[in-house]
Protein backbone atom coordinates (compact mmCIF):
# COMPACT_ATOMS: atom_id res chain seq x y z
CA UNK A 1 13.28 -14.30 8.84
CA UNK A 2 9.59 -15.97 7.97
CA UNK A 3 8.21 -13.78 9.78
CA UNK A 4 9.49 -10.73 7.83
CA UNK A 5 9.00 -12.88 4.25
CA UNK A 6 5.00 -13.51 5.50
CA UNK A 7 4.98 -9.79 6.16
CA UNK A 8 6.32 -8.97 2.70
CA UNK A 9 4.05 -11.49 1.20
CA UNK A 10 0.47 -10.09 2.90
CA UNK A 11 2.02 -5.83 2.12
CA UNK A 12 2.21 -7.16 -1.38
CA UNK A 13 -1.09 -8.66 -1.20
CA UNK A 14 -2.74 -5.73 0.20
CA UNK A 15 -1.42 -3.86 -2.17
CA UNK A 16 -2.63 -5.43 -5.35
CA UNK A 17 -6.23 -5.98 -3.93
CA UNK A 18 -6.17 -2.04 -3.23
CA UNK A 19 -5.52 -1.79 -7.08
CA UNK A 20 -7.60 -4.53 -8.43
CA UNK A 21 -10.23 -2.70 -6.18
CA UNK A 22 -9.19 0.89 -7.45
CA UNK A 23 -9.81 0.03 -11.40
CA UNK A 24 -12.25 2.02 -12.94
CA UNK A 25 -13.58 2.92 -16.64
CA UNK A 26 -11.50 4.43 -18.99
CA UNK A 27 -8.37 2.89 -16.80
CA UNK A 28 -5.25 2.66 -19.61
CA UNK A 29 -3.72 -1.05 -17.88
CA UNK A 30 -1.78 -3.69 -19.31
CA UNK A 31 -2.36 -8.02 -17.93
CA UNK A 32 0.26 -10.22 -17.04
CA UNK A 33 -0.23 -12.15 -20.95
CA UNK A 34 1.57 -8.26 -21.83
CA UNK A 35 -1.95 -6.81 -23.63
CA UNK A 36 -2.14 -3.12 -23.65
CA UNK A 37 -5.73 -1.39 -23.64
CA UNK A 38 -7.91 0.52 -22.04
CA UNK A 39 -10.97 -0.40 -19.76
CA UNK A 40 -14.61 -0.25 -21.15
CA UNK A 41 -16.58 -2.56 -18.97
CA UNK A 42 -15.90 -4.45 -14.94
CA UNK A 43 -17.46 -6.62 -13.09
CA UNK A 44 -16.57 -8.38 -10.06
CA UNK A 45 -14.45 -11.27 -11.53
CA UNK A 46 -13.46 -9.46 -15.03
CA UNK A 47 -12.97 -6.53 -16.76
CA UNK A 48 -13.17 -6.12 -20.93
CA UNK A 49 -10.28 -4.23 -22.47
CA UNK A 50 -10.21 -2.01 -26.00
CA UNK A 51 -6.97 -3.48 -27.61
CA UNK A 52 -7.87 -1.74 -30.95
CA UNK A 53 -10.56 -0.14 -32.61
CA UNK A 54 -13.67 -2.12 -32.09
CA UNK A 55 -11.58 -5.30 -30.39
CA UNK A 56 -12.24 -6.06 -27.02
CA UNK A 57 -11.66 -8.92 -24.96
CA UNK A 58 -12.70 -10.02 -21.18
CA UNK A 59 -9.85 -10.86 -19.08
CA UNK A 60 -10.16 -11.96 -15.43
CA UNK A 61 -9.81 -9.00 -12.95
CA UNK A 62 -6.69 -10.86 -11.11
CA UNK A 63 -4.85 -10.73 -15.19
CA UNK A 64 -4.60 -7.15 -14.78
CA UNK A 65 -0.81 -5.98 -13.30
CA UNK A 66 -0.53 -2.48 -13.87
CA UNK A 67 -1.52 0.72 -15.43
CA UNK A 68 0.24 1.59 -18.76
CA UNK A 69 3.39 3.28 -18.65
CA UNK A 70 4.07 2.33 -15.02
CA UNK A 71 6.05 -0.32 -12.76
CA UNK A 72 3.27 -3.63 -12.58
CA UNK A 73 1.91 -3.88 -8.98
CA UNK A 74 1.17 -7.58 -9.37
CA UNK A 75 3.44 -9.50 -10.48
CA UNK A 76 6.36 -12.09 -8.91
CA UNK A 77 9.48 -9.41 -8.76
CA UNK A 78 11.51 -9.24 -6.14
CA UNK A 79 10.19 -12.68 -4.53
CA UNK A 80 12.32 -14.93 -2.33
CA UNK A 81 12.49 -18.06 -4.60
């Protein structure tokens, strides 16, 4: 049973570096504080978000769950607790 949890645990993991990896300009996401906006700027340990017009802020990289509109692929659902 381990086994199979450590397995789930490192698929998971893989998977979210894939998309932290994957974001790119113009990318519509959404960060695990529930902020909405669209990329303008990355670098390796952030990224700065649009919120509104002429707002943007600089989140870490790792803050960013998901794209907009879709299921987060970080994020602590469907975790053995």
């Amino acid at each position: 049973m381990r086994m199979n949890v450590e397995s789930n645990h490192l698929h998971k993991q893989q998977k979210v570096d894939a998309f932290l990896s994957a974001l790119k300009l113009g990318d519509r996401v959404v960060t695990s504080g529930g902020i909405f906006g669209t990329i303008t700027r990355l670098s390796e340990p952030s990224v700065q978000i649009q919120i509104a017009d002429k707002v943007r802020i600089e989140v870490s990289r790792a803050a960013v769950v998901g794209y907009q509109g879709q299921e987060p692929v970080a994020g602590d659902s469907g975790q053995a607790s």
